[in-house]
Each structure stands twice: as structure tokens, then as C-alpha cells.
Protein backbone atom coordinates (compact mmCIF):
# COMPACT_ATOMS: atom_id res chain seq x y z
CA UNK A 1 -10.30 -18.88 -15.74
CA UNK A 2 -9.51 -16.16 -18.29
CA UNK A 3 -6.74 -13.84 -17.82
CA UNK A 4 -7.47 -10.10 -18.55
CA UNK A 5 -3.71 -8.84 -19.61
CA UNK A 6 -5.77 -5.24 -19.50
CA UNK A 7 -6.97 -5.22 -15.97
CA UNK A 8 -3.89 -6.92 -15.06
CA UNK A 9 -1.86 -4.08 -16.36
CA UNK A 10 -4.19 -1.31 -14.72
CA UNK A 11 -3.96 -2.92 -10.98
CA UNK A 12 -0.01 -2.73 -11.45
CA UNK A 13 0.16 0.81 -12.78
CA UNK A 14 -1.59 1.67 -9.78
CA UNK A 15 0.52 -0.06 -7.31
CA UNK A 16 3.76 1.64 -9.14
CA UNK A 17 1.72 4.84 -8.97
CA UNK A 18 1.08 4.10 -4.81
CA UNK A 19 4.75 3.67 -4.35
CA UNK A 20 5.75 6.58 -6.14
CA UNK A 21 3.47 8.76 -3.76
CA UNK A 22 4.39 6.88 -1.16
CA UNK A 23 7.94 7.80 -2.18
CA UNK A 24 7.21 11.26 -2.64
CA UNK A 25 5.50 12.37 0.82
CA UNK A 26 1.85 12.54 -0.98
CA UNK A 27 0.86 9.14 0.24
CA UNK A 28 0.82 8.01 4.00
CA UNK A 29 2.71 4.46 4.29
CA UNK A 30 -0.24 3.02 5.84
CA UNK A 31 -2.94 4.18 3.34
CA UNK A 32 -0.69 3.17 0.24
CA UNK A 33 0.10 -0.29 1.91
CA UNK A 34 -3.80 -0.86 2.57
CA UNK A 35 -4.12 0.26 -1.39
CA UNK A 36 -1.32 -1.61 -3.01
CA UNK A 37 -2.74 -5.29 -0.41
CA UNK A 38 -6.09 -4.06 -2.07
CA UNK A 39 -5.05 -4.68 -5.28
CA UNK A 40 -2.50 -7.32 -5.38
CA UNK A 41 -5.78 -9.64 -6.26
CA UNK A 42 -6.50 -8.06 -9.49
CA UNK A 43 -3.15 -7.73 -10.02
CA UNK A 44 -2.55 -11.30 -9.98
CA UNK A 45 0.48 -10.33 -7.26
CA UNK A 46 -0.81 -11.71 -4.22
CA UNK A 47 1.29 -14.50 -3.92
CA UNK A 48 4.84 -12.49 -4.42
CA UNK A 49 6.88 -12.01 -1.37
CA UNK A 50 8.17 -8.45 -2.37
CA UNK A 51 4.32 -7.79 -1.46
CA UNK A 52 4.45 -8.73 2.20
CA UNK A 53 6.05 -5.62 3.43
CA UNK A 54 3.00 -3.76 2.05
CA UNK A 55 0.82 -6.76 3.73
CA UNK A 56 2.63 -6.61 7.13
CA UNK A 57 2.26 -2.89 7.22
CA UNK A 58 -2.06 -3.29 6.13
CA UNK A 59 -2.09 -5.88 8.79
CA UNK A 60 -0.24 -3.96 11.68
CA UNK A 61 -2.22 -0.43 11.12
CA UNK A 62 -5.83 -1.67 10.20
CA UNK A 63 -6.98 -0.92 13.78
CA UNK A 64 -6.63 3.03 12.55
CA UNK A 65 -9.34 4.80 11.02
CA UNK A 66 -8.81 5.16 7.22
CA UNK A 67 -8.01 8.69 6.56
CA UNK A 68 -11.55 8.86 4.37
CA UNK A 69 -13.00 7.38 7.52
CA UNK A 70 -11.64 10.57 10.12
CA UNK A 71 -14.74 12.27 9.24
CA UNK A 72 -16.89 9.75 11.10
CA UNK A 73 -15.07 9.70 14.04
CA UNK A 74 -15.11 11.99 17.16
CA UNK A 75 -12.50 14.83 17.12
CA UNK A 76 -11.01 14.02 20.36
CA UNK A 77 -10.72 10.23 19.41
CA UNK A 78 -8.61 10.88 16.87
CA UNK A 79 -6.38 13.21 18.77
CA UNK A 80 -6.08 10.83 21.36
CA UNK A 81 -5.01 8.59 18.56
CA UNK A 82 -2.56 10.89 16.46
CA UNK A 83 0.38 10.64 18.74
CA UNK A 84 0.33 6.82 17.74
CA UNK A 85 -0.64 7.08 14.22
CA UNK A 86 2.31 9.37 13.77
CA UNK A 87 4.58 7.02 15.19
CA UNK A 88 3.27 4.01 13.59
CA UNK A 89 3.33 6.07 9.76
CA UNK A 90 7.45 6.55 10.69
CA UNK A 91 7.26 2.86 11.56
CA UNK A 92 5.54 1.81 7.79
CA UNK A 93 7.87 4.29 6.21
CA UNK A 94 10.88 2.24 7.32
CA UNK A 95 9.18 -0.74 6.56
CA UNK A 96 7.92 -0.31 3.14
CA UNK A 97 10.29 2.89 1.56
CA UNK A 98 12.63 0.09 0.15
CA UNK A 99 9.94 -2.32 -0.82
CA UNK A 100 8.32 0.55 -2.62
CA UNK A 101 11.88 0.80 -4.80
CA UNK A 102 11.60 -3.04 -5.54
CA UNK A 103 8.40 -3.06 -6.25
CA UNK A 104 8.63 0.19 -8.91
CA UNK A 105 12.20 -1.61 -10.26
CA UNK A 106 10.24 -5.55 -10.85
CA UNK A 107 7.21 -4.07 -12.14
CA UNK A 108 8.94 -1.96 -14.68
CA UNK A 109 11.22 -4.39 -15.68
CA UNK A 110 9.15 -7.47 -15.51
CA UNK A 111 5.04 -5.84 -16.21
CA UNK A 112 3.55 -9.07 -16.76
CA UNK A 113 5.62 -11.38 -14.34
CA UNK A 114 4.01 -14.12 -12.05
CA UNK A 115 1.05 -14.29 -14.72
């Protein structure tokens, strides 16, 4: 199997780049978590425990529609919903606002770690 150092690089500037949104209020905690699990694959990350947070938080909130996939679904479904998905986003906020500051730290300081 060949490593691709480029692609590599790419997947992990995006996961820094999710966690600063995240950090930032532009990013919900459950759509960056869902994005960062997405690419700890190409990002040859996916065995690294300062991941799981981000993988706990994909796994507890993938029974919500995605927020490109609101469109689809029936206006009062989703306010049904909201009260929850509000309370679960302040739940993945406390769960992943500090592994988004590890995550940003290791990746800066260590870019091609784990390879």
C-alpha cells in the first residue's frame, strides 16, 4: 500500500479547519464530529484515541437529520425534534470543545504522526 503524504496532509488540514469552526460557533459539534470521523480514514487517524471524542459524539447524534438533509424532512418533524437536537449540540460541545484543542495542538505539532 502506498502512502500519499499529499492527501494525507489535506484530510488533516481539514480536520484542524473543523475544529477551529467548531471552536468558533460556525460549526455545530455534531456536524464537525460526523466530518472530522469522515475523514480520519484518509487521514490515516482512525486508530488515535484523541479521535474518539469526535467518534462518540458521530455515534450518539447519527439518528438526527444532517443539517444538508433538513430540507427533506417535514417541517413539523424537525420542530418536534429541535428541542433535543439543541440539547444534544450543548451535550457534543462539552464533549468535543477540549478534544478540538488537542486535536489542533498534535496536528500542528506532530502533521505527519501515526503515519
Amino acid at each position: 500500500m502506498s502512502i500519499n503524504l499529499n492527501e494525507i496532509e489535506a484530510a488533516r488540514a481539514a480536520i484542524i479547519d473543523l475544529a477551529k469552526k467548531m471552536l468558533a460557533g460556525e460549526l455545530s459539534y455534531m456536524a464537525g464530529s460526523s466530518s472530522i470521523v469522515g475523514l480520519l480514514k484518509a487521514a490515516r487517524l482512525e486508530r488515535s484515541d484523541e479521535f474518539l471524542p469526535f467518534v462518540a459524539i458521530d455515534s450518539e447524534t447519527d439518528r438526527f437529520p444532517a443539517e444538508r438533509a433538513r430540507q427533506f424532512w417535514h417541517p413539523n418533524a424537525l420542530l418536534d425534534l429541535q428541542p433535543e437536537i439543541e440539547e444534544t449540540e450543548r451535550w457534543a460541545k462539552t464533549a468535543g470543545e477540549a478534544a478540538c484543542r488537542t486535536v489542533i495542538k498534535s496536528l500542528k505539532l506532530n502533521p505527519f504522526s501515526d503515519i
